[in-house]
PDB file of N, CA and C in Angstrom:
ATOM      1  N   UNK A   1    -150.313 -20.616   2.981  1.00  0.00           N
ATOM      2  CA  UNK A   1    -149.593 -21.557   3.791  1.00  0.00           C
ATOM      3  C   UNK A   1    -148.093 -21.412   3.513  1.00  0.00           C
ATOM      4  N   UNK A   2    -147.202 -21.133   4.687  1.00  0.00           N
ATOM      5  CA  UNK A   2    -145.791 -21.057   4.394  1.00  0.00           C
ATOM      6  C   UNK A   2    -145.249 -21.889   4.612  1.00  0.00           C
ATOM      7  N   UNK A   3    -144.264 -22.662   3.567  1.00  0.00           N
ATOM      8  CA  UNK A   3    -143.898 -23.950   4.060  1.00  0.00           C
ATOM      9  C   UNK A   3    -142.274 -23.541   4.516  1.00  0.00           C
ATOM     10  N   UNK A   4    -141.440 -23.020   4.211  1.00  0.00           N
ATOM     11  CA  UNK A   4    -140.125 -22.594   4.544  1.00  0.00           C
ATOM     12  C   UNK A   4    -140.184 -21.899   5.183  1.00  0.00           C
ATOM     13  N   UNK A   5    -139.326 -21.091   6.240  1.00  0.00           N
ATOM     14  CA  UNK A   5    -139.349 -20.232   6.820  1.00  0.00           C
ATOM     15  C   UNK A   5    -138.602 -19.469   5.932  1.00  0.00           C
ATOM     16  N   UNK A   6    -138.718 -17.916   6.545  1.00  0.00           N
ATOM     17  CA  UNK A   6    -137.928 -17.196   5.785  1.00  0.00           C
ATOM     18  C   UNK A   6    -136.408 -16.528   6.384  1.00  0.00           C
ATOM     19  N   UNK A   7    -135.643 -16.802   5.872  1.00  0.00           N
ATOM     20  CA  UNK A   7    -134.016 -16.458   5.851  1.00  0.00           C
ATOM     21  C   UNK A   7    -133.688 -15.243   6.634  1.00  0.00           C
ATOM     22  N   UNK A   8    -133.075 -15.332   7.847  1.00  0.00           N
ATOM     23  CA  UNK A   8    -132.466 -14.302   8.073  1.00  0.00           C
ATOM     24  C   UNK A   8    -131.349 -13.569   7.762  1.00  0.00           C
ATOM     25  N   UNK A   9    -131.239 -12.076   7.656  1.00  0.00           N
ATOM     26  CA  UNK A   9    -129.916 -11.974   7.121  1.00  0.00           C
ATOM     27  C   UNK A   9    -128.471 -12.430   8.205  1.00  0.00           C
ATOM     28  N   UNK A  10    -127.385 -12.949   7.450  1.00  0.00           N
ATOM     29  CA  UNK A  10    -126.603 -12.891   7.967  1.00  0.00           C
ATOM     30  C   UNK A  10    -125.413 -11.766   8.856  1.00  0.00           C
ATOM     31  N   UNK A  11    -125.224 -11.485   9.672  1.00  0.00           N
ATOM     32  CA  UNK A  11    -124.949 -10.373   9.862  1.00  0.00           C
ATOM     33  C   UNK A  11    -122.779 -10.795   9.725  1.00  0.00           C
ATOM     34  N   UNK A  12    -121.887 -10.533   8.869  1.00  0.00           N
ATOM     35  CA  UNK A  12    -120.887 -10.218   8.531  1.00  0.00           C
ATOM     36  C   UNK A  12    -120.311  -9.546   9.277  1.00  0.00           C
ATOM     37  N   UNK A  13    -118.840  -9.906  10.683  1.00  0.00           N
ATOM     38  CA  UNK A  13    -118.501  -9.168  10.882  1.00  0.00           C
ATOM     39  C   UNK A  13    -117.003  -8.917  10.544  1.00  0.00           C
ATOM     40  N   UNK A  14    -116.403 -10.067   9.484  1.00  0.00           N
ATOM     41  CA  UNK A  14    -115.435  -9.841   9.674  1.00  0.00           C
ATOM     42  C   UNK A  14    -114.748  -9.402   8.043  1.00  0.00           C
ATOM     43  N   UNK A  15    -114.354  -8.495   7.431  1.00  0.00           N
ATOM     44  CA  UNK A  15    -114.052  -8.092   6.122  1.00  0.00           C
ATOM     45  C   UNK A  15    -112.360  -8.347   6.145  1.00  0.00           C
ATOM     46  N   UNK A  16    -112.160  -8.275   4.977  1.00  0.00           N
ATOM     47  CA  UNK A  16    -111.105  -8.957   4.344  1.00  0.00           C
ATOM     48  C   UNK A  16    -109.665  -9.373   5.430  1.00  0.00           C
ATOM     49  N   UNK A  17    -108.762  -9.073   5.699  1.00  0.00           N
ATOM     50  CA  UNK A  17    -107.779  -9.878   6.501  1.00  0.00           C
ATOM     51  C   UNK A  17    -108.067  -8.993   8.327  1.00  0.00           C
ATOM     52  N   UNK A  18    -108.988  -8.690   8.789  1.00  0.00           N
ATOM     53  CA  UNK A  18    -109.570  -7.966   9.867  1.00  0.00           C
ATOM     54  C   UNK A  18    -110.132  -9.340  11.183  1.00  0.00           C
ATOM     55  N   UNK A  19    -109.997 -10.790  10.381  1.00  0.00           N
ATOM     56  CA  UNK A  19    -110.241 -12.109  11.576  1.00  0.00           C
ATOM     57  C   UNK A  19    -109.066 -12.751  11.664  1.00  0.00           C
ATOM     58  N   UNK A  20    -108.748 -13.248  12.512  1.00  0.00           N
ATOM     59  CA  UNK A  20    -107.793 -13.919  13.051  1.00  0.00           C
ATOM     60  C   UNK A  20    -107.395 -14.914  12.167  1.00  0.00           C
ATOM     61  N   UNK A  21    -107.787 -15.462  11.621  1.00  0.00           N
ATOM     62  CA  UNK A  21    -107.103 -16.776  10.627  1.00  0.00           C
ATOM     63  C   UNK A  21    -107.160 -15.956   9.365  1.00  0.00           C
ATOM     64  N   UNK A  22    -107.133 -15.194   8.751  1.00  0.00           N
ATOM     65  CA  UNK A  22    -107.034 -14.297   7.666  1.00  0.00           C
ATOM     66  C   UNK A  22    -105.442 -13.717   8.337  1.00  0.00           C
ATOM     67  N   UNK A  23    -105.351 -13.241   9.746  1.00  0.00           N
ATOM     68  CA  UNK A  23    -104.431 -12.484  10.107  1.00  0.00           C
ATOM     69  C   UNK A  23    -103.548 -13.449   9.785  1.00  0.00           C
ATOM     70  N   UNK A  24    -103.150 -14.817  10.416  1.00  0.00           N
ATOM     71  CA  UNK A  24    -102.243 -16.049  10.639  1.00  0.00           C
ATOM     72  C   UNK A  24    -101.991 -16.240   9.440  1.00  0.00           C
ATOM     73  N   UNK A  25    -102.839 -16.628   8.449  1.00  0.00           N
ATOM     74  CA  UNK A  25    -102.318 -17.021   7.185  1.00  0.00           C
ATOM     75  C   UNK A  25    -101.930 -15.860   6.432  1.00  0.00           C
ATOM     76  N   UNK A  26    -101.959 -14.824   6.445  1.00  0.00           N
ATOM     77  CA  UNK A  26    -101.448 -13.320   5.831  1.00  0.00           C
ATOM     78  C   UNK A  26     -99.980 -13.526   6.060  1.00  0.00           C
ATOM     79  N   UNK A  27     -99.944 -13.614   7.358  1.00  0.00           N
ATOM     80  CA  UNK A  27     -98.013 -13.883   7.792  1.00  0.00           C
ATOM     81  C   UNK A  27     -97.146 -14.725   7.769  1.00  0.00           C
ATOM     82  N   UNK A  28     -97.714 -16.182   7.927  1.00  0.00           N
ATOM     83  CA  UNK A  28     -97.361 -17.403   7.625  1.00  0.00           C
ATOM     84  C   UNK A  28     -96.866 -17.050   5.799  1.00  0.00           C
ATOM     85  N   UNK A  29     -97.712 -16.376   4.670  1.00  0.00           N
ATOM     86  CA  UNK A  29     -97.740 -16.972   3.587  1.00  0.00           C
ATOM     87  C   UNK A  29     -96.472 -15.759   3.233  1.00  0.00           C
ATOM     88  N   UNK A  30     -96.882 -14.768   4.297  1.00  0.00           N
ATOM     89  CA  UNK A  30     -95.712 -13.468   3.616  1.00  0.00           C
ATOM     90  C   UNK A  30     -94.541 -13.868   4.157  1.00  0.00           C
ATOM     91  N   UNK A  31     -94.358 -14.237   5.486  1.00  0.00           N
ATOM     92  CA  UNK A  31     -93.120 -15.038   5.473  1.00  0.00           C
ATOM     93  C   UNK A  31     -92.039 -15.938   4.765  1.00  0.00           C
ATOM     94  N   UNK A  32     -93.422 -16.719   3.985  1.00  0.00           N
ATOM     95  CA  UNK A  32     -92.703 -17.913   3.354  1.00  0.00           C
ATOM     96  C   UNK A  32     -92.220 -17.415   1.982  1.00  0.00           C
ATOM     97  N   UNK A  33     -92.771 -16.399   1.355  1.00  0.00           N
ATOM     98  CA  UNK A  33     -92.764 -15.619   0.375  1.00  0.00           C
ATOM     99  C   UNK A  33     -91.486 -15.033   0.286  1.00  0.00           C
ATOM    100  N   UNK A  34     -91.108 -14.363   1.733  1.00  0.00           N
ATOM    101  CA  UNK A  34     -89.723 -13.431   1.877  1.00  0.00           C
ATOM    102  C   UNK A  34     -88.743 -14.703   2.063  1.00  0.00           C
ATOM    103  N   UNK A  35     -88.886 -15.598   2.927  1.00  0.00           N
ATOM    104  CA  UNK A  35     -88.263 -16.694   3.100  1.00  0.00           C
ATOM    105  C   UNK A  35     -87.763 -17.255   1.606  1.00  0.00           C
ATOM    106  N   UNK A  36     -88.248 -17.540   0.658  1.00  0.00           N
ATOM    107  CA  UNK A  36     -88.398 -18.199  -0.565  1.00  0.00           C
ATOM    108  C   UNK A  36     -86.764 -17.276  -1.134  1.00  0.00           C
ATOM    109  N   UNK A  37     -87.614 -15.893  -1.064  1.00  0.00           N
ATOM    110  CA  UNK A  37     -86.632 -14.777  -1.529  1.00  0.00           C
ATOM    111  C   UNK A  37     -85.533 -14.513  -1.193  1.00  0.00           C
ATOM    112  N   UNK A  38     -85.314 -14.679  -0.173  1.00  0.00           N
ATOM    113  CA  UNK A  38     -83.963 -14.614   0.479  1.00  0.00           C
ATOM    114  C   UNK A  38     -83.291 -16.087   0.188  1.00  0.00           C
ATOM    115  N   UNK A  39     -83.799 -17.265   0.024  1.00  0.00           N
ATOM    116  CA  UNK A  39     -83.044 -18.504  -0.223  1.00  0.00           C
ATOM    117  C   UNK A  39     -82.842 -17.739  -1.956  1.00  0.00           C
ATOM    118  N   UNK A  40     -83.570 -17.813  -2.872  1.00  0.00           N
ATOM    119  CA  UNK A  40     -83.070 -17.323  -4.261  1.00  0.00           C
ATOM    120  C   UNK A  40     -82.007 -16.314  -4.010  1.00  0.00           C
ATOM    121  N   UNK A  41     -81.772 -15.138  -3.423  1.00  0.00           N
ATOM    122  CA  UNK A  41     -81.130 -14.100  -3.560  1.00  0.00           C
ATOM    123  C   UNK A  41     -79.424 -15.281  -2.525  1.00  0.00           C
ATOM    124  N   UNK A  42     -79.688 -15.815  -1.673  1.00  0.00           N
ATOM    125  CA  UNK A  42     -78.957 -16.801  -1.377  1.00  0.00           C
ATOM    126  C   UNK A  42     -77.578 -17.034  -1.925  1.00  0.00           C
ATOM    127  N   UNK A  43     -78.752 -18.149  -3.004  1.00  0.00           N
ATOM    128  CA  UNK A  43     -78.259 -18.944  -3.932  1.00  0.00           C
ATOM    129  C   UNK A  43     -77.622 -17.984  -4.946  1.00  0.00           C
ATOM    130  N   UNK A  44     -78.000 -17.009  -5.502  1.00  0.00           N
ATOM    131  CA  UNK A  44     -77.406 -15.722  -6.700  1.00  0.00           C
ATOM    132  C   UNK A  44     -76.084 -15.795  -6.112  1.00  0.00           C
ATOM    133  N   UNK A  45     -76.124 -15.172  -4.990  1.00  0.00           N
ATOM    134  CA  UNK A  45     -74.702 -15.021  -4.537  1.00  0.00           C
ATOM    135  C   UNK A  45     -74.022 -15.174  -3.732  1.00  0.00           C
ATOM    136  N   UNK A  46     -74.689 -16.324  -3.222  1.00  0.00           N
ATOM    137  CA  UNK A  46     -73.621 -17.877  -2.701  1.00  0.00           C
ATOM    138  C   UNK A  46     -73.237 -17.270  -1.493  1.00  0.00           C
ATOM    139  N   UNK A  47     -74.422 -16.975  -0.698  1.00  0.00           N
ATOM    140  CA  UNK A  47     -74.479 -16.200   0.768  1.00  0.00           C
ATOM    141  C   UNK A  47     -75.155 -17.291   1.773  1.00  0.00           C
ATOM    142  N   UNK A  48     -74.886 -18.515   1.740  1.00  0.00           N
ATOM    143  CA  UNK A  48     -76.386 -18.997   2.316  1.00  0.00           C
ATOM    144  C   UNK A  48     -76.320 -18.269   3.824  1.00  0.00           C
ATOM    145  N   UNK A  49     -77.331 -18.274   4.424  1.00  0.00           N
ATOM    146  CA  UNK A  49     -78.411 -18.053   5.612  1.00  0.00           C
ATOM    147  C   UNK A  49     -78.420 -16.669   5.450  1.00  0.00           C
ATOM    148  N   UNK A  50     -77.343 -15.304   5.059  1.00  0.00           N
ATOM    149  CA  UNK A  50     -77.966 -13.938   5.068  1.00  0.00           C
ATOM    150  C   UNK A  50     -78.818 -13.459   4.595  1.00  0.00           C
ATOM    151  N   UNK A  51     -79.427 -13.638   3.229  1.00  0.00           N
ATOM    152  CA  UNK A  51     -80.213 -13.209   3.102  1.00  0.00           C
ATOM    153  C   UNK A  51     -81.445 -14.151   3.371  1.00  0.00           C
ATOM    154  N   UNK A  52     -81.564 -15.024   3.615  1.00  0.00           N
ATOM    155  CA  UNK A  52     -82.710 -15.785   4.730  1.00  0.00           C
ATOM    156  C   UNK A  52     -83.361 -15.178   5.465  1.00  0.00           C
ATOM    157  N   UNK A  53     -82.096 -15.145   6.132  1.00  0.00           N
ATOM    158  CA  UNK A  53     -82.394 -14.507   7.909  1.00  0.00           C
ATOM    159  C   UNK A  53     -83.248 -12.991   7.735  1.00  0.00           C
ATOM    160  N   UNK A  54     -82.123 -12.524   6.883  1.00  0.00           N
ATOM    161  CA  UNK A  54     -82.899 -10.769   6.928  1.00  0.00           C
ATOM    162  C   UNK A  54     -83.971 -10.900   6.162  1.00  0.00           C
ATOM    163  N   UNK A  55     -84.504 -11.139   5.364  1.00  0.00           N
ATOM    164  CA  UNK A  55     -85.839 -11.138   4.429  1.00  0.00           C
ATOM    165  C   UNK A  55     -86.776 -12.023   5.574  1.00  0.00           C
ATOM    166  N   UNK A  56     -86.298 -12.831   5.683  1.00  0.00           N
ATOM    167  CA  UNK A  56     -87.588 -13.230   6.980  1.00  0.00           C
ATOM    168  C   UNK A  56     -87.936 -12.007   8.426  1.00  0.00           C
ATOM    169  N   UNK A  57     -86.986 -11.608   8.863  1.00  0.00           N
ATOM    170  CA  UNK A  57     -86.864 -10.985   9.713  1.00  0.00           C
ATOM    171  C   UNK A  57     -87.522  -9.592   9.349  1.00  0.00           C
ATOM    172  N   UNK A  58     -86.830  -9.358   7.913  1.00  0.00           N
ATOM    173  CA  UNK A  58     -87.943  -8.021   7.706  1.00  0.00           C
ATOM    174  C   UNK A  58     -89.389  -8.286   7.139  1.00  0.00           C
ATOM    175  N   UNK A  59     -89.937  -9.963   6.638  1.00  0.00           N
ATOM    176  CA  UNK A  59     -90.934 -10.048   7.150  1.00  0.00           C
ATOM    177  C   UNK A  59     -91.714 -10.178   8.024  1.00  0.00           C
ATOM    178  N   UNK A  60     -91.090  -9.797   9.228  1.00  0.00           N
ATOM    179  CA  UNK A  60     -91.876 -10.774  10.374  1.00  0.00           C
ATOM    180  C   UNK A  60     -91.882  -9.591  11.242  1.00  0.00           C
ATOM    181  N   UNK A  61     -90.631  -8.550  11.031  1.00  0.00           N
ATOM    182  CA  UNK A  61     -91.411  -7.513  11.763  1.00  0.00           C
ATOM    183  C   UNK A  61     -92.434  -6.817  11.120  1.00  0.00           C
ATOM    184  N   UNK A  62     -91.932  -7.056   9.774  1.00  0.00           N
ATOM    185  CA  UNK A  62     -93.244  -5.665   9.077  1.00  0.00           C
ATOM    186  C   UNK A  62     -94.589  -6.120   9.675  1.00  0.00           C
ATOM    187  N   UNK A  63     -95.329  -7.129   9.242  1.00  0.00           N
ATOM    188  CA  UNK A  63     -95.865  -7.877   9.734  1.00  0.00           C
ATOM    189  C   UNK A  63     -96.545  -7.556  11.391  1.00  0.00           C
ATOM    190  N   UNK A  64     -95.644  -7.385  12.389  1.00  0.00           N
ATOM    191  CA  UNK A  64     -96.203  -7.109  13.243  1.00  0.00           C
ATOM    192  C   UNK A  64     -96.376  -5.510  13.210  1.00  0.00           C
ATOM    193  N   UNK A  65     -95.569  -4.620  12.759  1.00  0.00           N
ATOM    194  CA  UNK A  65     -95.804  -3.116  12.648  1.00  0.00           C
ATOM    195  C   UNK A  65     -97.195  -3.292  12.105  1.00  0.00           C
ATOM    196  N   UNK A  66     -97.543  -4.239  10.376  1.00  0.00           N
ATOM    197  CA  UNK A  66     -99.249  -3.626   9.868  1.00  0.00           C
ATOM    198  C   UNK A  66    -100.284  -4.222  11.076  1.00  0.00           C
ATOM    199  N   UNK A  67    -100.189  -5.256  11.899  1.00  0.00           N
ATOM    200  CA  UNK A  67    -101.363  -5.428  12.273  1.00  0.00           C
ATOM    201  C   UNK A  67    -101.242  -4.720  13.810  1.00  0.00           C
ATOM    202  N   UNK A  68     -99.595  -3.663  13.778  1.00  0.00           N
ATOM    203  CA  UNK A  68     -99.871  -2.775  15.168  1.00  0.00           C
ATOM    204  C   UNK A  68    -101.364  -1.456  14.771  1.00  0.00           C
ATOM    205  N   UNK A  69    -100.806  -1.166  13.608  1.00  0.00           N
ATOM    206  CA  UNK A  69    -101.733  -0.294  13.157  1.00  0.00           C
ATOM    207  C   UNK A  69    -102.692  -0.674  12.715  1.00  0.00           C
ATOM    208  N   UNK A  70    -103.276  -1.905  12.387  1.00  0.00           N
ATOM    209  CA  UNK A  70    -104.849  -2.118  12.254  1.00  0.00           C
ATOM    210  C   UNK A  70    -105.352  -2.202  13.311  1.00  0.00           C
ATOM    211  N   UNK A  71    -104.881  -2.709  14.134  1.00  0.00           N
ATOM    212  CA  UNK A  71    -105.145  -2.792  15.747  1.00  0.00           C
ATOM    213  C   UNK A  71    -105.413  -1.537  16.195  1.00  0.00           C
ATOM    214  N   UNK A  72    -104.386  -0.471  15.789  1.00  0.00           N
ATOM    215  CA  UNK A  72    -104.570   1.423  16.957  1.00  0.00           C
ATOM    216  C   UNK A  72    -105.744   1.494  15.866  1.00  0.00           C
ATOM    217  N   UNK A  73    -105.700   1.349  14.716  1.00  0.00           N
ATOM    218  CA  UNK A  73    -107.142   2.085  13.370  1.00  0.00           C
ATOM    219  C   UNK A  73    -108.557   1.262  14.009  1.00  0.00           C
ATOM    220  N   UNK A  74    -108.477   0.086  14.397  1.00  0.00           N
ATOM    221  CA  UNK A  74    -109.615  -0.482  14.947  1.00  0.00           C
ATOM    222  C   UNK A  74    -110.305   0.000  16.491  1.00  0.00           C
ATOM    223  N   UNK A  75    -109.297   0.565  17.295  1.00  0.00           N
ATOM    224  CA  UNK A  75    -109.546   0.466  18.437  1.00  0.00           C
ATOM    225  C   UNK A  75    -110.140   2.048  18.549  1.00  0.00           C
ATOM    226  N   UNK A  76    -109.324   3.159  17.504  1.00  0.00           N
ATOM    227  CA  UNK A  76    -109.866   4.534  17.703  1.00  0.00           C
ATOM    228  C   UNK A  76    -111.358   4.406  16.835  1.00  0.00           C
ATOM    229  N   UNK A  77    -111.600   3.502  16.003  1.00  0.00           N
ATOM    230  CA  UNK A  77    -112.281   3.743  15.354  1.00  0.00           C
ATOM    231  C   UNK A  77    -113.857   2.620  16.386  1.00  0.00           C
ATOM    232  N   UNK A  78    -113.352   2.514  17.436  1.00  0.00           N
ATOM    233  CA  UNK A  78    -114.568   1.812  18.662  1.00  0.00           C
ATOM    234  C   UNK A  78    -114.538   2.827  19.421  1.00  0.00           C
ATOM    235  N   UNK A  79    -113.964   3.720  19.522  1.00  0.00           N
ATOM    236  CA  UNK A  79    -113.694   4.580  20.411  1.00  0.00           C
ATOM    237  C   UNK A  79    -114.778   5.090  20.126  1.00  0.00           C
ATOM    238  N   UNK A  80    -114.628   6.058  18.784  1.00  0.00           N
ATOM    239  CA  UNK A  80    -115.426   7.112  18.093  1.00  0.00           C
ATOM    240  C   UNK A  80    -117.000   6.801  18.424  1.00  0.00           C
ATOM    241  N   UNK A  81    -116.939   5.324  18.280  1.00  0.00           N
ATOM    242  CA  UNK A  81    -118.388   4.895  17.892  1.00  0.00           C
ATOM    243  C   UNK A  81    -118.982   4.770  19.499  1.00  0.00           C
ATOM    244  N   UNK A  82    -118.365   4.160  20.381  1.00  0.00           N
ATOM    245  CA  UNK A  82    -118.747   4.469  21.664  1.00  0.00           C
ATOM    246  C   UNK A  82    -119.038   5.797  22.235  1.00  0.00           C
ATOM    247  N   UNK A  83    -117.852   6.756  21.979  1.00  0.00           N
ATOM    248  CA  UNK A  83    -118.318   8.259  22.576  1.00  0.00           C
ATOM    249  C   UNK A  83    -119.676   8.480  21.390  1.00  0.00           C
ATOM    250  N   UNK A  84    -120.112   8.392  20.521  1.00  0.00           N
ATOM    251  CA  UNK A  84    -121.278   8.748  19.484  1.00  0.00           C
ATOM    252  C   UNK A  84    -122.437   8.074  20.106  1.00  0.00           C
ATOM    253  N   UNK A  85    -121.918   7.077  21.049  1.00  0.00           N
ATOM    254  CA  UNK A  85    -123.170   6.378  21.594  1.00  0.00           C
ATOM    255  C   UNK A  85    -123.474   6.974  22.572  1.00  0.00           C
ATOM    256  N   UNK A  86    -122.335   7.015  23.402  1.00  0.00           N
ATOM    257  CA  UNK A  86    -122.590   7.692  24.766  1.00  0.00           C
ATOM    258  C   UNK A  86    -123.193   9.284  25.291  1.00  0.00           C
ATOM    259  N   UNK A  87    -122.611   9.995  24.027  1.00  0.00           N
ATOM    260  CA  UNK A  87    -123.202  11.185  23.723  1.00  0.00           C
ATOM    261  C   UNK A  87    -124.343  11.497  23.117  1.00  0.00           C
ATOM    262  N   UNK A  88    -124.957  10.401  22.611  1.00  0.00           N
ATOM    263  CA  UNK A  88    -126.091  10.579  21.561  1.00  0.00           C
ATOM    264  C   UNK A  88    -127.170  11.085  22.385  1.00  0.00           C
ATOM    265  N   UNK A  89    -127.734  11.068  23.567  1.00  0.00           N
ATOM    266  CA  UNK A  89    -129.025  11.313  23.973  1.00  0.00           C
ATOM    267  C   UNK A  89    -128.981  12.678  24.296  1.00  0.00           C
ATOM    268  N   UNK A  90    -127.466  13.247  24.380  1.00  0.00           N
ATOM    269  CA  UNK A  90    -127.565  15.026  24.753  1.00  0.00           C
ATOM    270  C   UNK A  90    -127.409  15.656  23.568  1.00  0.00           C
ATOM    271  N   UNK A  91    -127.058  14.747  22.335  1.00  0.00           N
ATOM    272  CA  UNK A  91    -127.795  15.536  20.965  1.00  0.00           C
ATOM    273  C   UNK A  91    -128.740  15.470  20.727  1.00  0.00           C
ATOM    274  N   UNK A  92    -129.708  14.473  20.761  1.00  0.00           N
ATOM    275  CA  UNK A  92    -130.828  14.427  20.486  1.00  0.00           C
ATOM    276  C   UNK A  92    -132.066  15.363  21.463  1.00  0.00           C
ATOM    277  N   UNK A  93    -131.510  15.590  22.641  1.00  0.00           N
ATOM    278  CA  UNK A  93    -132.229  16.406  23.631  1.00  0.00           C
ATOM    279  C   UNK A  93    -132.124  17.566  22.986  1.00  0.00           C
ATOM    280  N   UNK A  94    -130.897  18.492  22.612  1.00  0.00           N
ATOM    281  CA  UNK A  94    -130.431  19.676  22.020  1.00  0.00           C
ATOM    282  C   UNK A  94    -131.347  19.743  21.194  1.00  0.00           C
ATOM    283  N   UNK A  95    -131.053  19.441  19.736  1.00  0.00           N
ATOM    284  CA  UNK A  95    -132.420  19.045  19.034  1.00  0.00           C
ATOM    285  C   UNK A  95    -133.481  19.585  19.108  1.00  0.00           C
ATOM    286  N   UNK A  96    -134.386  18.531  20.366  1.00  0.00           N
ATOM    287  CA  UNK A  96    -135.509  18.659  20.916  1.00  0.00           C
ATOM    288  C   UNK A  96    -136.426  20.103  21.314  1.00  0.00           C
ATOM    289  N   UNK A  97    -135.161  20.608  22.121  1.00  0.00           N
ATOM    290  CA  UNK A  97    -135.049  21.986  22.543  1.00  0.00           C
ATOM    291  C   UNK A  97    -134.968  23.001  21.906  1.00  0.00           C
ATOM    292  N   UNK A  98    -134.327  23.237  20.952  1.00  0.00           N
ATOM    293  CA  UNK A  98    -134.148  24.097  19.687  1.00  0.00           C
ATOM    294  C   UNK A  98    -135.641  24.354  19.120  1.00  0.00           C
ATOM    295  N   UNK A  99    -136.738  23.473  19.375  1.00  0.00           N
ATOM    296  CA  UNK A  99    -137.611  23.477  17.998  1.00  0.00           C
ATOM    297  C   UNK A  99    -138.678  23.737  18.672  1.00  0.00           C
TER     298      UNK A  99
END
């Protein structure tokens, strides 16, 4: 007699900063990080807003440059897996034929 059912696996699709609120808070926190840095470097030498501005700014583009390229690394890497799909039945025919 089974009294629990049994557990399906969960299927995981999203690994380390690759989901959207992983992405948001990645930039939000690196921002505030460079932000922070540029107010200290500031204050050292009694610059206020330049180095603000630029330490944010070069966080905020970097920022969009890494997730340009996780974006092109994600999209060739659906690519691959689609043409492997789409092609798969004229390898497997080849195969077939050979033997």
């Amino acid at each position: 007699m089974k009294l629990l059912p049994t557990r399906k696996p969960v299927a995981r699709t999203a690994t380390s900063s690759h989901d959207s609120l992983g992405r948001g808070v990645e930039i939000a926190v690196s921002v505030g990080v460079f932000f922070v840095v540029g107010l200290l470097l500031d204050n050292a030498f009694e610059t206020r807003p330049v180095f603000m501005i630029l330490c944010s700014l070069f966080s905020v583009l970097g920022s969009f440059v890494r997730l340009w390229f996780v974006y092109d690394t994600d999209m060739q890497t659906q690519e691959v897996k689609r043409r492997d799909v789409a092609t798969r039945h004229m390898r497997s025919s080849d195969l077939v034929g050979k033997q």
